[in-house]
C-alpha atoms as a PDB file:
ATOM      1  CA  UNK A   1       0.000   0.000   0.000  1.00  0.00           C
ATOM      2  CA  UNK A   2       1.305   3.076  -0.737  1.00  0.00           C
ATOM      3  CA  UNK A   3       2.483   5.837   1.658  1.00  0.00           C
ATOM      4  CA  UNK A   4      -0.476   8.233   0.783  1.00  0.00           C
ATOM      5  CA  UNK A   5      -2.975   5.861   0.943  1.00  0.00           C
ATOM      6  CA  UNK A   6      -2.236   4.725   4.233  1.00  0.00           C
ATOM      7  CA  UNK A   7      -5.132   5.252   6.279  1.00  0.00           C
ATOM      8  CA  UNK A   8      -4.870   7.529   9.729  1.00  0.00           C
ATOM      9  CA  UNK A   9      -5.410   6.080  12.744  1.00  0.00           C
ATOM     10  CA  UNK A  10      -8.629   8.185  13.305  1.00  0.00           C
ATOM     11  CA  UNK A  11     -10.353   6.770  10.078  1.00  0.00           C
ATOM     12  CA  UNK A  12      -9.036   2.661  11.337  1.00  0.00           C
ATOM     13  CA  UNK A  13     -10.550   3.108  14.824  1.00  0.00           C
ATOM     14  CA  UNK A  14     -13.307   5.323  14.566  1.00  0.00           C
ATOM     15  CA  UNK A  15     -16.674   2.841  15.012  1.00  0.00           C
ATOM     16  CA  UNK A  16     -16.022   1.968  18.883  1.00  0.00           C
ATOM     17  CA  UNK A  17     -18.847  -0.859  19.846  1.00  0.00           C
ATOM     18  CA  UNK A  18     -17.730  -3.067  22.511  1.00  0.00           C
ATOM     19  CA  UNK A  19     -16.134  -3.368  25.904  1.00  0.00           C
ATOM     20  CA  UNK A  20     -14.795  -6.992  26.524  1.00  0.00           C
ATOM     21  CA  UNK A  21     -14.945  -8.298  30.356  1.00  0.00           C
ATOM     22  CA  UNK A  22     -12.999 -11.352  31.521  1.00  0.00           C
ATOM     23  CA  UNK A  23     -14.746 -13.034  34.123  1.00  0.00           C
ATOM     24  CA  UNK A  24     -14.861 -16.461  36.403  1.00  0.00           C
ATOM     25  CA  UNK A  25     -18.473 -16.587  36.729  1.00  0.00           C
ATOM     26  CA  UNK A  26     -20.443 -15.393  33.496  1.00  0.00           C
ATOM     27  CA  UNK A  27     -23.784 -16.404  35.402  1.00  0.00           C
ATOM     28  CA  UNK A  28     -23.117 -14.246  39.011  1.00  0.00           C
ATOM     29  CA  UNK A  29     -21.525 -11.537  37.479  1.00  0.00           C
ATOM     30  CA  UNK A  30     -24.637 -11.546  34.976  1.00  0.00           C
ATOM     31  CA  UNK A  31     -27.116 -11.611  37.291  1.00  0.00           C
ATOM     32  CA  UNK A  32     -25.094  -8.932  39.700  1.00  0.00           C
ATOM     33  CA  UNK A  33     -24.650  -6.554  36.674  1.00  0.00           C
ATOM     34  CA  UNK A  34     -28.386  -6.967  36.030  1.00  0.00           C
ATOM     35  CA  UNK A  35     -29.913  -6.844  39.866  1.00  0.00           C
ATOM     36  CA  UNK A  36     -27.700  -4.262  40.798  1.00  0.00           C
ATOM     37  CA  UNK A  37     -27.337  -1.866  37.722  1.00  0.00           C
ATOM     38  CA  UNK A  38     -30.364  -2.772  35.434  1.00  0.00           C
ATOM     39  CA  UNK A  39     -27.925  -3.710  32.888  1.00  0.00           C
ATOM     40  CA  UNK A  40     -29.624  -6.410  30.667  1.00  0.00           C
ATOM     41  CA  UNK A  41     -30.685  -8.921  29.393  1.00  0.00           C
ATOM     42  CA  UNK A  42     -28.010 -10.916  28.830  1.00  0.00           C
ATOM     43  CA  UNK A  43     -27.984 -12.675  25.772  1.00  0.00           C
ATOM     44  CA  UNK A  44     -25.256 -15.953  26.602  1.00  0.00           C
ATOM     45  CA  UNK A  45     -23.659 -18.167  23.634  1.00  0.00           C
ATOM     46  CA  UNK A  46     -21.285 -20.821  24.086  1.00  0.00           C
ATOM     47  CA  UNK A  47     -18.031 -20.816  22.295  1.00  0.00           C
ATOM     48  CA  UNK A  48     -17.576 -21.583  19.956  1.00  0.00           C
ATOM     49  CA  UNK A  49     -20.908 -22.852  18.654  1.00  0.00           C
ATOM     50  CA  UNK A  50     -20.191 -24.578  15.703  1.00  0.00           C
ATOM     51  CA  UNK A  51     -17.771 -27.167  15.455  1.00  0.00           C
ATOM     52  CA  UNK A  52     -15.933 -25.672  11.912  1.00  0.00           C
ATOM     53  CA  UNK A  53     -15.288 -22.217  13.463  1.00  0.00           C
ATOM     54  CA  UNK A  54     -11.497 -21.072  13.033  1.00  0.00           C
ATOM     55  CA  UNK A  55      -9.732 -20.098  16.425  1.00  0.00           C
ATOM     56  CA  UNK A  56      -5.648 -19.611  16.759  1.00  0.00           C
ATOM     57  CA  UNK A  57      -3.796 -18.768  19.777  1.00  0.00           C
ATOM     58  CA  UNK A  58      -0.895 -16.805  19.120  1.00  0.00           C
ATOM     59  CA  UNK A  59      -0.701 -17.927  15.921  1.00  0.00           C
ATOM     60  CA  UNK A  60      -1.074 -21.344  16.146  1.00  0.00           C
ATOM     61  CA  UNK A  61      -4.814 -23.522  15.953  1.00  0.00           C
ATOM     62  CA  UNK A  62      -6.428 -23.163  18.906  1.00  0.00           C
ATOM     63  CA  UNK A  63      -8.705 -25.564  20.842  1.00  0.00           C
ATOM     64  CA  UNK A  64     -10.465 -22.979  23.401  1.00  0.00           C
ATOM     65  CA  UNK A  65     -13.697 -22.593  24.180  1.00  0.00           C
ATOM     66  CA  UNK A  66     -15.641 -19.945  26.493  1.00  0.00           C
ATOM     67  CA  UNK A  67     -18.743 -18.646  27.562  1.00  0.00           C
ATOM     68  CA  UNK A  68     -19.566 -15.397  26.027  1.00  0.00           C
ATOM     69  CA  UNK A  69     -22.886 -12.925  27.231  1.00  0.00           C
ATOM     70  CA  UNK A  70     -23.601  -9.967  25.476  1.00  0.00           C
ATOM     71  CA  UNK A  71     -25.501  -6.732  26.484  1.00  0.00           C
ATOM     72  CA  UNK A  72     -26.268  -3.300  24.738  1.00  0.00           C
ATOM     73  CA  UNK A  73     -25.254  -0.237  27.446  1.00  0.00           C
ATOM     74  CA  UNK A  74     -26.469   2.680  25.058  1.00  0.00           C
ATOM     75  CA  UNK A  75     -24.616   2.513  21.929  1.00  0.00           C
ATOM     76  CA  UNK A  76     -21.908   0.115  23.054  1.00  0.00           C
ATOM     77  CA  UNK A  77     -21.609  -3.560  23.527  1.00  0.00           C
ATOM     78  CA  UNK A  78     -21.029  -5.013  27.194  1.00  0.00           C
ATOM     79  CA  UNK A  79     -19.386  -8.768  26.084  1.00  0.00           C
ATOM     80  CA  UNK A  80     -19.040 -10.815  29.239  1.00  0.00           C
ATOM     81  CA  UNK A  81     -16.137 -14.003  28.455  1.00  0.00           C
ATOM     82  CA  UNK A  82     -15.900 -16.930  31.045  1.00  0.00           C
ATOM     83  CA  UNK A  83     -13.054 -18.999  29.394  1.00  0.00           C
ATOM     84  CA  UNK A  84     -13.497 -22.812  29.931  1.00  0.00           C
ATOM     85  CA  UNK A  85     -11.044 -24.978  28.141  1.00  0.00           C
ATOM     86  CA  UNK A  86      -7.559 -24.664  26.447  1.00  0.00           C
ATOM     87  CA  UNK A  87      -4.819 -22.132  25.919  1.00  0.00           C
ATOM     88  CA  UNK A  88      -6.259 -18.711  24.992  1.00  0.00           C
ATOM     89  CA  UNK A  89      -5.461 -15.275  25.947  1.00  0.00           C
ATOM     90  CA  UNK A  90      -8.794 -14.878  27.897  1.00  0.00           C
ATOM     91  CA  UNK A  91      -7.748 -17.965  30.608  1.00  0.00           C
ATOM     92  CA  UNK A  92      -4.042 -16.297  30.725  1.00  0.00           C
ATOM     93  CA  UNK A  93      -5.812 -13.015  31.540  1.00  0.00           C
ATOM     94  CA  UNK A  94      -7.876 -14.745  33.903  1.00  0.00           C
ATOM     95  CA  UNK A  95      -4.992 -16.468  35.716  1.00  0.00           C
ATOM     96  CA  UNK A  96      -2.431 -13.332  35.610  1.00  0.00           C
ATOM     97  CA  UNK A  97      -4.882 -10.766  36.182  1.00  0.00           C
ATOM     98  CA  UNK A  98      -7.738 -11.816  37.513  1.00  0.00           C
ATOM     99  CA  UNK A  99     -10.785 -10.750  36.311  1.00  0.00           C
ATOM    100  CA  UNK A 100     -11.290  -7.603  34.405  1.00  0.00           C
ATOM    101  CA  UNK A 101     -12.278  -5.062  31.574  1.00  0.00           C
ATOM    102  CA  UNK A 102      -9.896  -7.524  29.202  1.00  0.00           C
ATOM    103  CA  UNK A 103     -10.522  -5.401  25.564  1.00  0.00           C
ATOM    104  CA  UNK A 104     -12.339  -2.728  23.541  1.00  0.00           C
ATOM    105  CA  UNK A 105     -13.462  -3.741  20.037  1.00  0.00           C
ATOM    106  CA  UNK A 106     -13.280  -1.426  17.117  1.00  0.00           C
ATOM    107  CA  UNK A 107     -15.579  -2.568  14.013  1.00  0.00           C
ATOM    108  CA  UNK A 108     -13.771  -2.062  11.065  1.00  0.00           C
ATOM    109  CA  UNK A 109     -14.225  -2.646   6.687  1.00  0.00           C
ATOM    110  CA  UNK A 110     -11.273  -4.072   6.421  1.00  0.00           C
ATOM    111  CA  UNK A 111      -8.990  -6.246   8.991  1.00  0.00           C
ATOM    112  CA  UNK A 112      -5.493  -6.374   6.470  1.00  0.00           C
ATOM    113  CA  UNK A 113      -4.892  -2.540   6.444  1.00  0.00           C
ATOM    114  CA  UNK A 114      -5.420  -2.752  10.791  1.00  0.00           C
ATOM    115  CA  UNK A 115      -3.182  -5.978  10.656  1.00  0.00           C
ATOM    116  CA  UNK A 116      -0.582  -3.795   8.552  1.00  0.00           C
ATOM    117  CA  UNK A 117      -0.573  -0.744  10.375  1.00  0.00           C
ATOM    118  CA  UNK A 118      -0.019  -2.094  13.605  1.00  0.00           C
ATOM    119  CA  UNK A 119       2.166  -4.454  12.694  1.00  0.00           C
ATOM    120  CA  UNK A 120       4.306  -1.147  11.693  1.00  0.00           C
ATOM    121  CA  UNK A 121       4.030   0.071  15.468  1.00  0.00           C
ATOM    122  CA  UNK A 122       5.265  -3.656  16.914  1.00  0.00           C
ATOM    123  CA  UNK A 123       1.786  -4.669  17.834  1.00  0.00           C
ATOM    124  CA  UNK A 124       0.813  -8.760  17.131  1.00  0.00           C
ATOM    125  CA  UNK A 125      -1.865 -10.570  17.132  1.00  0.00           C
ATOM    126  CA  UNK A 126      -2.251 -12.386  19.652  1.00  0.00           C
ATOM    127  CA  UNK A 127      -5.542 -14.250  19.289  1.00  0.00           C
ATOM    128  CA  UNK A 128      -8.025 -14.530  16.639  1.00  0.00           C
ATOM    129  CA  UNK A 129     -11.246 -16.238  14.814  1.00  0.00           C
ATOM    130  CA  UNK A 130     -14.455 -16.276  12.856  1.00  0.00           C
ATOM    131  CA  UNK A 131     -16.753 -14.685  14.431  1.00  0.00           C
ATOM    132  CA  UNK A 132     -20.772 -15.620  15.272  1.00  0.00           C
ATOM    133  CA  UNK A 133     -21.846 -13.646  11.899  1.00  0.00           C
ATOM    134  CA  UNK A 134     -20.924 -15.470   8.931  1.00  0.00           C
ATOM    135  CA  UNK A 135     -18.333 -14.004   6.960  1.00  0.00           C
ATOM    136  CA  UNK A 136     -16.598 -11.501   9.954  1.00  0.00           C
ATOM    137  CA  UNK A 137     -13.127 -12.432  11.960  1.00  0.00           C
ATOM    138  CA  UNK A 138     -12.081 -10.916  14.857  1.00  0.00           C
ATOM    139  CA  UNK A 139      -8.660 -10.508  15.840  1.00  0.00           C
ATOM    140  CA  UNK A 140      -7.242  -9.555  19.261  1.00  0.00           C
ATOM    141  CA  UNK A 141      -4.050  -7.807  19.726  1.00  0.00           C
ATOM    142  CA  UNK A 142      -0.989  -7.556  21.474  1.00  0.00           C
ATOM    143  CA  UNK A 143      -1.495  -3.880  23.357  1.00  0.00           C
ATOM    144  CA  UNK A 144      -1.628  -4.290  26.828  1.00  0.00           C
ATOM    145  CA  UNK A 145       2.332  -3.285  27.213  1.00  0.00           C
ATOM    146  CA  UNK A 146       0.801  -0.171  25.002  1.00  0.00           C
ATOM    147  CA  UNK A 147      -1.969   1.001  26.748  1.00  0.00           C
ATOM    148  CA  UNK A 148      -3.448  -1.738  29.563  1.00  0.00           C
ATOM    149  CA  UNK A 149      -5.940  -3.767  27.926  1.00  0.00           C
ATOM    150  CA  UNK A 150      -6.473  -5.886  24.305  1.00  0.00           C
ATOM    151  CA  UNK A 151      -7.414  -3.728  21.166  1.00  0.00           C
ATOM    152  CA  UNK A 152     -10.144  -6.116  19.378  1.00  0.00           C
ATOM    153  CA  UNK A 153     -11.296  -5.508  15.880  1.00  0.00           C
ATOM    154  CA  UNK A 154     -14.123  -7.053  13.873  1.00  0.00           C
ATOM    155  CA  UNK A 155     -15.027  -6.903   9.980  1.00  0.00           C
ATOM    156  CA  UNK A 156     -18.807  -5.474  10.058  1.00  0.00           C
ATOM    157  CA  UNK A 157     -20.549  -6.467   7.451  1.00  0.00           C
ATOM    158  CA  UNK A 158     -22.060  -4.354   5.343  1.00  0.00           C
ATOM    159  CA  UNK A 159     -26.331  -3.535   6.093  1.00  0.00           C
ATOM    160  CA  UNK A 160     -25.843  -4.981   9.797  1.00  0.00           C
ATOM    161  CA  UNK A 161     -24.881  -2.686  12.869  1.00  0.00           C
ATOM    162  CA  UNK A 162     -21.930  -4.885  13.635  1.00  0.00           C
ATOM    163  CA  UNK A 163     -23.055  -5.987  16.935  1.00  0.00           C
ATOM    164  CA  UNK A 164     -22.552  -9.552  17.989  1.00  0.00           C
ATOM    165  CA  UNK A 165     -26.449 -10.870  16.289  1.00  0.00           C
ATOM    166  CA  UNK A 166     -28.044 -13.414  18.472  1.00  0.00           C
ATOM    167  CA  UNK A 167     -28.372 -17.142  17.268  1.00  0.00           C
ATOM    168  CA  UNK A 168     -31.126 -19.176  17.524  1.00  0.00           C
ATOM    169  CA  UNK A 169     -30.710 -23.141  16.850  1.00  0.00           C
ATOM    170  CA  UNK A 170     -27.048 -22.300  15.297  1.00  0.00           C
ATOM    171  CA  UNK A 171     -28.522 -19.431  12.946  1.00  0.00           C
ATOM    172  CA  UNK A 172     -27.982 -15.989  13.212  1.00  0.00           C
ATOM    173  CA  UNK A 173     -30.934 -13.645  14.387  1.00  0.00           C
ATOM    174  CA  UNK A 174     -30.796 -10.049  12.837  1.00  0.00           C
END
């Protein structure tokens, strides 16, 4: 890509949607958000949910699975992950950190020109997979050296909001 048609880091990370939460218990911390604060439903999906679903773990094919709830505060996302099984960068949070406000997700068109231009600034991907929307990846990176937390990004697709949709019997729900 050429030098002036790099994009600015404004125009890559301008559509903010989500705030990711590691957490032990999806279910209390669920039903404390929601007593306590009001914040809710929950809407919870297990992780992945289809068996051909693409996952890697720094880099390499990953065998994780989680819990994942999702909630709309306002005009952001409130994603709630409980890991379960294998190596992913959610359980290492979990075990290093405890749990914890773990990521912020950035929708964006295109995933390649993110990959390249923080790849330019030393920053890896760490984790990454398809997501619950046919057709979208996410990809978690390498940032909490940088600035504290995981920078997430999605590909929205094009006529959807680029929230997480909900899934009924294994098919998405607009």
């Amino acid at each position: 890509m050429a030098p002036e048609t790099l994009l600015s880091p404004k125009e890559l990370f301008k559509n903010f949607v989500q705030i990711g939460v590691v957490v032990a218990d999806l279910d209390q911390v669920a039903r404390n958000l929601s007593e306590i604060f009001g914040i809710g439903p929950f809407y919870k999906v297990e992780w992945p949910p289809r068996s051909d679903m693409r996952r890697f773990y720094h880099g390499e094919q990953g065998e994780f699975t989680a819990r994942l709830a999702f909630s709309d505060i306002g005009p952001v996302e409130l994603e709630l992950i409980q890991p379960l099984e294998g190596d992913s960068i959610w359980a290492d949070f979990l075990r290093e950190r405890g749990p914890g406000i773990h990521h912020i997700r950035f929708n964006v068109e295109a995933i390649e020109p993110v990959v390249e231009y923080l790849s330019r600034h030393g920053i890896e991907p760490s984790q990454y997979g398809d997501g619950l929307r046919p057709g979208t990846t996410w990809v978690n990176f390498d940032t909490e050296n940088q600035v504290g937390f995981v920078i997430e990004i999605m590909n929205a697709i094009r006529g959807t909001d680029g929230r997480t949709p909900r899934q009924k019997a294994g098919e998405v729900q607009e």
